[in-house]
PDB file of N, CA and C in Angstrom:
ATOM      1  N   UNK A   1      18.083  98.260-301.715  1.00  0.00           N
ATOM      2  CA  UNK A   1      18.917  97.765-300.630  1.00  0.00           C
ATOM      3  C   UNK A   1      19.075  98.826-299.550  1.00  0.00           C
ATOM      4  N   UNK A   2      19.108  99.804-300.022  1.00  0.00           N
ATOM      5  CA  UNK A   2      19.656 101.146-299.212  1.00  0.00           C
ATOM      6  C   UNK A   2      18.491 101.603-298.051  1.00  0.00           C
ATOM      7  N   UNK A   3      17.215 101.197-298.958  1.00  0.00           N
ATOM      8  CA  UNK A   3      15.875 101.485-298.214  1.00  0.00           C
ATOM      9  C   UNK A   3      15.493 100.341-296.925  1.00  0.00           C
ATOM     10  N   UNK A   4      16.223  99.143-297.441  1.00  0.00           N
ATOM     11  CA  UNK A   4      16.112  97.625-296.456  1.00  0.00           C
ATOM     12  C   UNK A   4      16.696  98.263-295.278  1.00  0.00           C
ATOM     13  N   UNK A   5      18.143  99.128-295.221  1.00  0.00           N
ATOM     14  CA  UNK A   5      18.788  99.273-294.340  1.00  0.00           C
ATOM     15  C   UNK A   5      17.816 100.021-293.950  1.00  0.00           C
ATOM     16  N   UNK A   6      17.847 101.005-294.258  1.00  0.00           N
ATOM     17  CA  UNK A   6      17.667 102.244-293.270  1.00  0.00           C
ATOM     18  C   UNK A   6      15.888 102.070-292.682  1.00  0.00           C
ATOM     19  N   UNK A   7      14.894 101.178-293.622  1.00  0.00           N
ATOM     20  CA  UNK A   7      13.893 100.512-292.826  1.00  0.00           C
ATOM     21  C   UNK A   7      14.667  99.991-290.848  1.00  0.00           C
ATOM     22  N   UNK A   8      15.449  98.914-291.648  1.00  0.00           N
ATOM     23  CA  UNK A   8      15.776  98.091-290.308  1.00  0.00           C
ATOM     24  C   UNK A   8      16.132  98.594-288.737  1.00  0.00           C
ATOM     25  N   UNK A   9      17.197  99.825-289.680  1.00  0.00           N
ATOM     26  CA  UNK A   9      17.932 100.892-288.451  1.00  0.00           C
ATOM     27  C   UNK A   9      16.651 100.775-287.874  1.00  0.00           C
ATOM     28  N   UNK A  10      15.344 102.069-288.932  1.00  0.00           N
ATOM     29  CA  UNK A  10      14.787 102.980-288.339  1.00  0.00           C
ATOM     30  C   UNK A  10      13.792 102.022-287.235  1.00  0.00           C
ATOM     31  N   UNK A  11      13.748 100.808-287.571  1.00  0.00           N
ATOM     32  CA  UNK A  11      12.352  99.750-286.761  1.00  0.00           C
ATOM     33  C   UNK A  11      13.270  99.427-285.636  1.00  0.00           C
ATOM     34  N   UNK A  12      14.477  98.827-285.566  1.00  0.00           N
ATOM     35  CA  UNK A  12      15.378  98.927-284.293  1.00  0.00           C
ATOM     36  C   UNK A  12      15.330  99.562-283.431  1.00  0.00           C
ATOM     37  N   UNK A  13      15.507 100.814-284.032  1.00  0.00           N
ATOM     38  CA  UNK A  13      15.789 101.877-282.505  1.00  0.00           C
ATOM     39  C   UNK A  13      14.640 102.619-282.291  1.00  0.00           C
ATOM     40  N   UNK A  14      13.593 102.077-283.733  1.00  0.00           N
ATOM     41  CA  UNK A  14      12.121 102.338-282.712  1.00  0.00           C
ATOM     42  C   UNK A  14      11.548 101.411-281.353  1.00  0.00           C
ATOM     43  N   UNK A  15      12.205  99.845-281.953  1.00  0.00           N
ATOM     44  CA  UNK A  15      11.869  99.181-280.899  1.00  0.00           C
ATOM     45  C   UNK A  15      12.582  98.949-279.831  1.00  0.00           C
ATOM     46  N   UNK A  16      13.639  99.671-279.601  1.00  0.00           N
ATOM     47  CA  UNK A  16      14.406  99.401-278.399  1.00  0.00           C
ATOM     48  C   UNK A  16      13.894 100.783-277.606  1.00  0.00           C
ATOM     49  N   UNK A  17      13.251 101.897-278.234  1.00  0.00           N
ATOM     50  CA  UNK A  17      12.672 103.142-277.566  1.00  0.00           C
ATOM     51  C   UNK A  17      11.589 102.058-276.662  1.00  0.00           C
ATOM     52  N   UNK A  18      10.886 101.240-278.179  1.00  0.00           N
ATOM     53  CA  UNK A  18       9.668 100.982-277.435  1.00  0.00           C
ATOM     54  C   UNK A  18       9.511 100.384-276.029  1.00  0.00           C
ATOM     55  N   UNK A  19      11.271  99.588-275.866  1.00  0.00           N
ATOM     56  CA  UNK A  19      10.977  98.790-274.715  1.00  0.00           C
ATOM     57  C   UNK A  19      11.849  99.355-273.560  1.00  0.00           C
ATOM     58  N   UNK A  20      12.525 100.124-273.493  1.00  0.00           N
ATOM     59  CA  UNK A  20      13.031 100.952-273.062  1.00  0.00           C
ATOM     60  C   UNK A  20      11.713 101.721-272.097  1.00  0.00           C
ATOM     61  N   UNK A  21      10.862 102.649-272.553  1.00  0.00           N
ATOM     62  CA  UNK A  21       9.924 103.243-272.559  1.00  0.00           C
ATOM     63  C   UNK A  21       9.069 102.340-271.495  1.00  0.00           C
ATOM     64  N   UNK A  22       8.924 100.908-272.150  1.00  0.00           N
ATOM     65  CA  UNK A  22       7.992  99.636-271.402  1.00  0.00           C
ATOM     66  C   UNK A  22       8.303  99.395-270.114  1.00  0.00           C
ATOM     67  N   UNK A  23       9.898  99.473-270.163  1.00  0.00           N
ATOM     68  CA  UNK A  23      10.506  98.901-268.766  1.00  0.00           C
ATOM     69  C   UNK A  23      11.285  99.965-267.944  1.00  0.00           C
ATOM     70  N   UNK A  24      10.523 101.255-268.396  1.00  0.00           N
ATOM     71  CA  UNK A  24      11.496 102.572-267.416  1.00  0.00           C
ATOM     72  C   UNK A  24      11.141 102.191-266.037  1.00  0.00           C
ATOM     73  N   UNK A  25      10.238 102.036-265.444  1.00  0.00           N
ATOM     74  CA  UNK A  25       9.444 101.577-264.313  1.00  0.00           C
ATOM     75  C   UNK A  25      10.281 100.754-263.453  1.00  0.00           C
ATOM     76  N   UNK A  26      10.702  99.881-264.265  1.00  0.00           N
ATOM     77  CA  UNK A  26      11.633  98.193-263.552  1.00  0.00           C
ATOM     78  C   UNK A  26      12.740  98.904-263.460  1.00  0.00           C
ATOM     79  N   UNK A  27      13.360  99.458-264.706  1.00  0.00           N
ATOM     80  CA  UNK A  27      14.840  99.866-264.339  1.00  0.00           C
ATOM     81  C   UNK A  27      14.776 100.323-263.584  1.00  0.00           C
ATOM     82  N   UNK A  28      13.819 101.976-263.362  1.00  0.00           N
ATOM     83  CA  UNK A  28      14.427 102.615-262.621  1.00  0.00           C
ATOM     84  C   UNK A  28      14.393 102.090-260.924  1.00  0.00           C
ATOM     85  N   UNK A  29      13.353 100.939-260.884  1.00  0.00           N
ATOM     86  CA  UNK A  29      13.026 100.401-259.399  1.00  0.00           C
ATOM     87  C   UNK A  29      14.901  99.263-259.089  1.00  0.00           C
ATOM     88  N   UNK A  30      15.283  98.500-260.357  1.00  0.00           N
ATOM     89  CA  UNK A  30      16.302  97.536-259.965  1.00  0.00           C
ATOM     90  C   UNK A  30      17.518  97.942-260.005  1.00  0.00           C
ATOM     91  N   UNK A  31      17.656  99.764-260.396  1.00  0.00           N
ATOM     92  CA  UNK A  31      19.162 100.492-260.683  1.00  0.00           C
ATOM     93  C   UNK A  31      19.604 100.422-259.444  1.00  0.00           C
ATOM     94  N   UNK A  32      19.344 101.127-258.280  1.00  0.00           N
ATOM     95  CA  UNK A  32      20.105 101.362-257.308  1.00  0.00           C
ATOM     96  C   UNK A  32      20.597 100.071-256.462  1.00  0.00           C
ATOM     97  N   UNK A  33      19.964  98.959-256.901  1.00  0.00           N
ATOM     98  CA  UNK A  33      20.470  97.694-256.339  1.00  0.00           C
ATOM     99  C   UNK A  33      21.390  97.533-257.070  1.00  0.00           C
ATOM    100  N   UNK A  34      21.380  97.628-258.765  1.00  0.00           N
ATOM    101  CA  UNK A  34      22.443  97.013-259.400  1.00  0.00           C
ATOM    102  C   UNK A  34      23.581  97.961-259.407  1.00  0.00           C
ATOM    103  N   UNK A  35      23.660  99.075-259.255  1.00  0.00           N
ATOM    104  CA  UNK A  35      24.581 100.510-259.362  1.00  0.00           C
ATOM    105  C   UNK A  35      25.348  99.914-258.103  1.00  0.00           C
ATOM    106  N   UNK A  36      24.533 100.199-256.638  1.00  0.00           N
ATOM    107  CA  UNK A  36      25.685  99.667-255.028  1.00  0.00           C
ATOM    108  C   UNK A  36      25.259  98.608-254.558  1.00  0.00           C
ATOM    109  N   UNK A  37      26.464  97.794-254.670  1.00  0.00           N
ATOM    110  CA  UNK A  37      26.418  96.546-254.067  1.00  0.00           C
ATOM    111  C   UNK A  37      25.925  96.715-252.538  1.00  0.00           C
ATOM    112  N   UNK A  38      25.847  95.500-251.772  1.00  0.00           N
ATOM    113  CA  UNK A  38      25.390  95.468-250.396  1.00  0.00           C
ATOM    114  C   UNK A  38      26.751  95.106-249.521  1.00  0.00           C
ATOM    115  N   UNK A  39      26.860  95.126-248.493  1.00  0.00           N
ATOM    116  CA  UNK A  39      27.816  95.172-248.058  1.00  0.00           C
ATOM    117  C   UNK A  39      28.105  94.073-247.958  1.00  0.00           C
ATOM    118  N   UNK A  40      27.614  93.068-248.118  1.00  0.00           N
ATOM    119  CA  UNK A  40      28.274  91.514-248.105  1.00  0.00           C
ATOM    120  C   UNK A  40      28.818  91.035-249.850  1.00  0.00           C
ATOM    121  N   UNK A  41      28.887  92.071-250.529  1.00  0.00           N
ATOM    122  CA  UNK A  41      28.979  92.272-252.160  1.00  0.00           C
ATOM    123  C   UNK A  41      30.818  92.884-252.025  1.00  0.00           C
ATOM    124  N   UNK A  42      30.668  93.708-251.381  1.00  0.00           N
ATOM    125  CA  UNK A  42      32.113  94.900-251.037  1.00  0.00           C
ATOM    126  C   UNK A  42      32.908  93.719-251.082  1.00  0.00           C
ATOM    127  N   UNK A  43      34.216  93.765-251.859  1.00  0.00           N
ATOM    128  CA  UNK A  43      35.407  93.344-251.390  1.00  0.00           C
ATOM    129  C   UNK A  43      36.826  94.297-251.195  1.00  0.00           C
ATOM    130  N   UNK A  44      37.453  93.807-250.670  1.00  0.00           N
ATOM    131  CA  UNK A  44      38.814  95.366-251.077  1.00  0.00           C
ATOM    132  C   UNK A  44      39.918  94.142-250.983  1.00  0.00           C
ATOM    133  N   UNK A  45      41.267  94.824-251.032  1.00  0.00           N
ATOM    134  CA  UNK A  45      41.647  94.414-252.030  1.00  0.00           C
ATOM    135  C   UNK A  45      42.669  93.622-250.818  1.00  0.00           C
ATOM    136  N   UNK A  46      43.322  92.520-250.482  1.00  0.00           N
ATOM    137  CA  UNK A  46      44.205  92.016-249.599  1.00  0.00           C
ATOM    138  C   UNK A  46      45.760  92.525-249.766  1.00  0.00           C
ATOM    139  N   UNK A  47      46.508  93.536-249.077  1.00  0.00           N
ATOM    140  CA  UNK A  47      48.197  93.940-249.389  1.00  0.00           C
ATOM    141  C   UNK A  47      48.560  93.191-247.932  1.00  0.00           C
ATOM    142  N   UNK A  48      50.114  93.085-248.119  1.00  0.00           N
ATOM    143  CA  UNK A  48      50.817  92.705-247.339  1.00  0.00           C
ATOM    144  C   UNK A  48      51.986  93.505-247.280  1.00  0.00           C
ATOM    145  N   UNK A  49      52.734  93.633-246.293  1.00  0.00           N
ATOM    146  CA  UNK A  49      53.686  94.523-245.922  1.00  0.00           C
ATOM    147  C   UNK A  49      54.803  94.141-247.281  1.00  0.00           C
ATOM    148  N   UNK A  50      55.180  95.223-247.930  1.00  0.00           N
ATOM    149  CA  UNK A  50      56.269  94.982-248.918  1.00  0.00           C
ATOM    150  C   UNK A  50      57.631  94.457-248.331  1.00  0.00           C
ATOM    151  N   UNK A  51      57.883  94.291-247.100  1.00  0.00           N
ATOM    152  CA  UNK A  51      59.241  93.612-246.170  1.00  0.00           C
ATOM    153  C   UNK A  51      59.033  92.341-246.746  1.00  0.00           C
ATOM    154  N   UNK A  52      57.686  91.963-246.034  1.00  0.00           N
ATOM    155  CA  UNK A  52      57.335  90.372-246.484  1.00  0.00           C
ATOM    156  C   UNK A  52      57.355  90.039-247.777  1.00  0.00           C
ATOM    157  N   UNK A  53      56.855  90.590-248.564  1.00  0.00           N
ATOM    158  CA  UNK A  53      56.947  90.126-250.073  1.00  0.00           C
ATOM    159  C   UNK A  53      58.797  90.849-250.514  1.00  0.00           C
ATOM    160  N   UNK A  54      58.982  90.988-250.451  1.00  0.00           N
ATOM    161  CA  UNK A  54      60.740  91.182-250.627  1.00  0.00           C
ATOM    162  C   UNK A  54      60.746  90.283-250.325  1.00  0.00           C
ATOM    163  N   UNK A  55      60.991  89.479-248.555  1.00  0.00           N
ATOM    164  CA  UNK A  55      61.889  88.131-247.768  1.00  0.00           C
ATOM    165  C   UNK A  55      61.233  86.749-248.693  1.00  0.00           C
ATOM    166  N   UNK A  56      59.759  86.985-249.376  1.00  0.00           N
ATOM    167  CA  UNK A  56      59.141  85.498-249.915  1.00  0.00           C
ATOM    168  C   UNK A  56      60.368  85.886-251.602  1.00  0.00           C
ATOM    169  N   UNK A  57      60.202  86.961-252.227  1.00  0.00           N
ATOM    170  CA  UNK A  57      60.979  86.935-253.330  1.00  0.00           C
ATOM    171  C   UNK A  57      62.783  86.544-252.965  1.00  0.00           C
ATOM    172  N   UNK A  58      63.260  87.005-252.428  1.00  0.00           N
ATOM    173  CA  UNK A  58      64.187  86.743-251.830  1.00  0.00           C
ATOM    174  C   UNK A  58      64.797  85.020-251.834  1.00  0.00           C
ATOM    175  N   UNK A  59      63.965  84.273-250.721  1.00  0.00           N
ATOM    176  CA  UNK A  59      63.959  83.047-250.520  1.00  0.00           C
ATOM    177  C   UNK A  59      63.917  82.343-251.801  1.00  0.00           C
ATOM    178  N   UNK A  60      62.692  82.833-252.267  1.00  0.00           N
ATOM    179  CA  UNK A  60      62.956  82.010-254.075  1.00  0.00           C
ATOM    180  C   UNK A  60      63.936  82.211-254.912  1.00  0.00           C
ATOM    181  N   UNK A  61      64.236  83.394-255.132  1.00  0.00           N
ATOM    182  CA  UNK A  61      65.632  83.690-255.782  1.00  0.00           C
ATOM    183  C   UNK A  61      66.810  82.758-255.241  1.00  0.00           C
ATOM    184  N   UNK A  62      67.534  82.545-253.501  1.00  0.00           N
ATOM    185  CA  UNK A  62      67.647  82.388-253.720  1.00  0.00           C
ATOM    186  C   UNK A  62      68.153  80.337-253.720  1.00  0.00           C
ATOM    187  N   UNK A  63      66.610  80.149-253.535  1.00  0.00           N
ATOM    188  CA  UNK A  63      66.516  78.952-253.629  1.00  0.00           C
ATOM    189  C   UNK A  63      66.861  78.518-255.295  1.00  0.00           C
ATOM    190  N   UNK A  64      66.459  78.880-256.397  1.00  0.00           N
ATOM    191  CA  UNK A  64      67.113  79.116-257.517  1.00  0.00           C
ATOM    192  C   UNK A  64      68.223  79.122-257.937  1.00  0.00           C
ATOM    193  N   UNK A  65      69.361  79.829-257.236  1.00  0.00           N
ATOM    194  CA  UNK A  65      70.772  80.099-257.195  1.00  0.00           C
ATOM    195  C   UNK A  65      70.912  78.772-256.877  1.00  0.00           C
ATOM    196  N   UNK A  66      70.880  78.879-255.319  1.00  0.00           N
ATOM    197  CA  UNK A  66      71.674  76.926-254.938  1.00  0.00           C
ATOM    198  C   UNK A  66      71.277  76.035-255.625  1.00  0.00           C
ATOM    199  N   UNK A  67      70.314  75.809-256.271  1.00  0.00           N
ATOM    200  CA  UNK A  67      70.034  74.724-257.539  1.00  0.00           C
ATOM    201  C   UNK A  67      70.947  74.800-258.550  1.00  0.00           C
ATOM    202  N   UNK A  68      70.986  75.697-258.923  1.00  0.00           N
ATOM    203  CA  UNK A  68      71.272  76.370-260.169  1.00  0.00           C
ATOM    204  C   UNK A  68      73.215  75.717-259.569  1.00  0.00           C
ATOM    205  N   UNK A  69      73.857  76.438-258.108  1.00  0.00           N
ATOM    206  CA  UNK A  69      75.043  76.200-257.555  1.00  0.00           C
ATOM    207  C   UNK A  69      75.255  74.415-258.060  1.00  0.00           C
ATOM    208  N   UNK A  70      74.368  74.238-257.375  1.00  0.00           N
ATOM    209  CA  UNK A  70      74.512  72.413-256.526  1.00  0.00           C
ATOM    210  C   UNK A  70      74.617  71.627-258.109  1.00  0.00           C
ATOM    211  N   UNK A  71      73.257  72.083-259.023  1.00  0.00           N
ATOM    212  CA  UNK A  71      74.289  71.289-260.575  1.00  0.00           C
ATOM    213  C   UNK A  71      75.057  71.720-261.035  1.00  0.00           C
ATOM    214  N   UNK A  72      75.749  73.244-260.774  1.00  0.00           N
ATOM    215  CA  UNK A  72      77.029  73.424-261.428  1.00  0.00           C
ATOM    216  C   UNK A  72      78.338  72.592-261.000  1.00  0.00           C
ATOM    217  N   UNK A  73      78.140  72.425-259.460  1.00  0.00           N
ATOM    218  CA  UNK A  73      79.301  71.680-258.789  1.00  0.00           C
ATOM    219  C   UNK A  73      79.361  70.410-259.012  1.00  0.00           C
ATOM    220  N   UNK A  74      77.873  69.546-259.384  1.00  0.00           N
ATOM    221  CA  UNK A  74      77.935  68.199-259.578  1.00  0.00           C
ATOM    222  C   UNK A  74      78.376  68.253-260.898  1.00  0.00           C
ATOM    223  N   UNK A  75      78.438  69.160-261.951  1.00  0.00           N
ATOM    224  CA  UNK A  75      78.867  68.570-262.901  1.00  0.00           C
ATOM    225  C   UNK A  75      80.112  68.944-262.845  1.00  0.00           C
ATOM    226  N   UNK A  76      80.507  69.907-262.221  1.00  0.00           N
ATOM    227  CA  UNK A  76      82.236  69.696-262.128  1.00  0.00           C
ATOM    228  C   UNK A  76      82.622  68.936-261.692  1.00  0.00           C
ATOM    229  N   UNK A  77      82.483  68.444-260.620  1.00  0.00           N
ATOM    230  CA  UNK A  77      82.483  66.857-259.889  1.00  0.00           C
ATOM    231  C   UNK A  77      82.856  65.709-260.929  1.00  0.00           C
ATOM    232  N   UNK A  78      81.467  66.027-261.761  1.00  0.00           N
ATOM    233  CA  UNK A  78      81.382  64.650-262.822  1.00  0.00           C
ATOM    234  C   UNK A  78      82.748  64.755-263.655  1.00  0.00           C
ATOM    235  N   UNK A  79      83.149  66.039-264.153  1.00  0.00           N
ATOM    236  CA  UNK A  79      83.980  66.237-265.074  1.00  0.00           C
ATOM    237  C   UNK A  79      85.209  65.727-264.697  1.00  0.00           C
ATOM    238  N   UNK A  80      85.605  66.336-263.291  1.00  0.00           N
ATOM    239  CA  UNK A  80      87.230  65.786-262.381  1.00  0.00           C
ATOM    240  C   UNK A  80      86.973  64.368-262.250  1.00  0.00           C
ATOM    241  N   UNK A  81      85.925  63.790-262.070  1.00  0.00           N
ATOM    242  CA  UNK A  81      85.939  62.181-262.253  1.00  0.00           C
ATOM    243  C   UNK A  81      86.228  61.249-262.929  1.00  0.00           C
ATOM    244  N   UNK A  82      84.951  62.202-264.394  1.00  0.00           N
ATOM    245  CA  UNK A  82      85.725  61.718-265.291  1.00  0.00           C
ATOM    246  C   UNK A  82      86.895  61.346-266.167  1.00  0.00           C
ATOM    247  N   UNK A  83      87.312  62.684-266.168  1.00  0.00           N
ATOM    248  CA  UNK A  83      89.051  63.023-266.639  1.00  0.00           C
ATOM    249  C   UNK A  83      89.707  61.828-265.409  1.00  0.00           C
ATOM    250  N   UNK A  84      89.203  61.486-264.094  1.00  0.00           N
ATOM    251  CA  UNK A  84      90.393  61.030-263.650  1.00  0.00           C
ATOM    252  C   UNK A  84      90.071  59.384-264.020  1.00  0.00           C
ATOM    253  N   UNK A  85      89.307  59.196-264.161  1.00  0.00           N
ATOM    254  CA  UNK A  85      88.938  57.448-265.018  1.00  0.00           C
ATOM    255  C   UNK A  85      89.385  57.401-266.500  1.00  0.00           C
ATOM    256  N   UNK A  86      89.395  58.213-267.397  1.00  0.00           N
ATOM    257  CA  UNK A  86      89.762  58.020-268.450  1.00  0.00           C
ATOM    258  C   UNK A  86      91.697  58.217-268.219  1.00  0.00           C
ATOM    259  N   UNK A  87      91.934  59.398-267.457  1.00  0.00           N
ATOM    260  CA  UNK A  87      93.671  59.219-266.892  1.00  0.00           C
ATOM    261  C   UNK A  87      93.882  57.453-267.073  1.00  0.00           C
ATOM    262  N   UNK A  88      93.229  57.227-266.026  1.00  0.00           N
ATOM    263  CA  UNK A  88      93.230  55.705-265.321  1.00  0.00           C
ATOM    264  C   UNK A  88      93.551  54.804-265.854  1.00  0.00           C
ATOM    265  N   UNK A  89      92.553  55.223-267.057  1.00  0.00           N
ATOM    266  CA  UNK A  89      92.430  53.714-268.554  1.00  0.00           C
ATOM    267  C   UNK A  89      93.296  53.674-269.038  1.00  0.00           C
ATOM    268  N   UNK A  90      93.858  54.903-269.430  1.00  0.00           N
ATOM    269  CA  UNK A  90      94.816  55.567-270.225  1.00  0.00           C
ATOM    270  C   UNK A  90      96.562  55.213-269.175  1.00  0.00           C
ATOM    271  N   UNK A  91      96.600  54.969-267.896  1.00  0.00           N
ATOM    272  CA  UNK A  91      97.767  55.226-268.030  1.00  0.00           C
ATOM    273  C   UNK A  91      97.681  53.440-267.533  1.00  0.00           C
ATOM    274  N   UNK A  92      96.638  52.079-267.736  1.00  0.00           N
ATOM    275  CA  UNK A  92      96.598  50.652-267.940  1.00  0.00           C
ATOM    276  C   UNK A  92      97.182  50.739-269.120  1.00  0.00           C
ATOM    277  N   UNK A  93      97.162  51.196-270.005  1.00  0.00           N
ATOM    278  CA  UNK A  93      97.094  50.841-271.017  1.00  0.00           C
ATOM    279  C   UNK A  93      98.293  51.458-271.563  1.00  0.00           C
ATOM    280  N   UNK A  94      98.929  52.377-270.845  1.00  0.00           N
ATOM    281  CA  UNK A  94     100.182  52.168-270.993  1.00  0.00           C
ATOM    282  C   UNK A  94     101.251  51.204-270.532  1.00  0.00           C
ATOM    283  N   UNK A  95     100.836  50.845-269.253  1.00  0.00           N
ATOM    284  CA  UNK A  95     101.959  49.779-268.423  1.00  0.00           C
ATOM    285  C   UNK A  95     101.862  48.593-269.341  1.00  0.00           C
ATOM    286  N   UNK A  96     100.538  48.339-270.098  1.00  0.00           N
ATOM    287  CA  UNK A  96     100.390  46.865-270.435  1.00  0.00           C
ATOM    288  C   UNK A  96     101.275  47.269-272.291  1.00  0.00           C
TER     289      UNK A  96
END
């Protein structure tokens, strides 16, 4: 078993010499294309003034809040409503 391996290694990295060796020619002709891009390849990177990205975080925050406000108040709303309809029932149902 021990000999299977070390056959296999040794025929592997004979044959990757071998082709290596075959195709020094190509590489070394297609490296410098593949190493630097062309200038229609270049990208960099898009920033924006950190003011602006604060005022967009900002706005969301706190568009968040007043949501967050507007169902807290409707359900207090709901609650004083409710309490005042059940009062309501509650004080029919005393007169009767």
């Amino acid at each position: 078993m021990a000999s299977l391996t070390r056959f296999s290694l040794t025929s592997s990295s004979a044959l990757c010499r071998l082709l290596i060796n075959r195709n020094a020619g190509l590489i070394q002709q297609h490296l410098p294309s593949m190493i630097i891009p062309s200038a229609a390849q270049q990208r960099s990177i898009a920033t924006t003034p950190i003011r602006r990205d604060i005022d967009s975080a900002a706005k969301y925050i706190g568009a968040g809040a007043a949501t967050v406000g507007v169902a807290g108040a409707g359900a207090g709303i709901g609650t004083v409503f409710g309490s005042l309809v059940v009062a309501y029932a509650n004080l029919e149902n005393i007169k009767n």
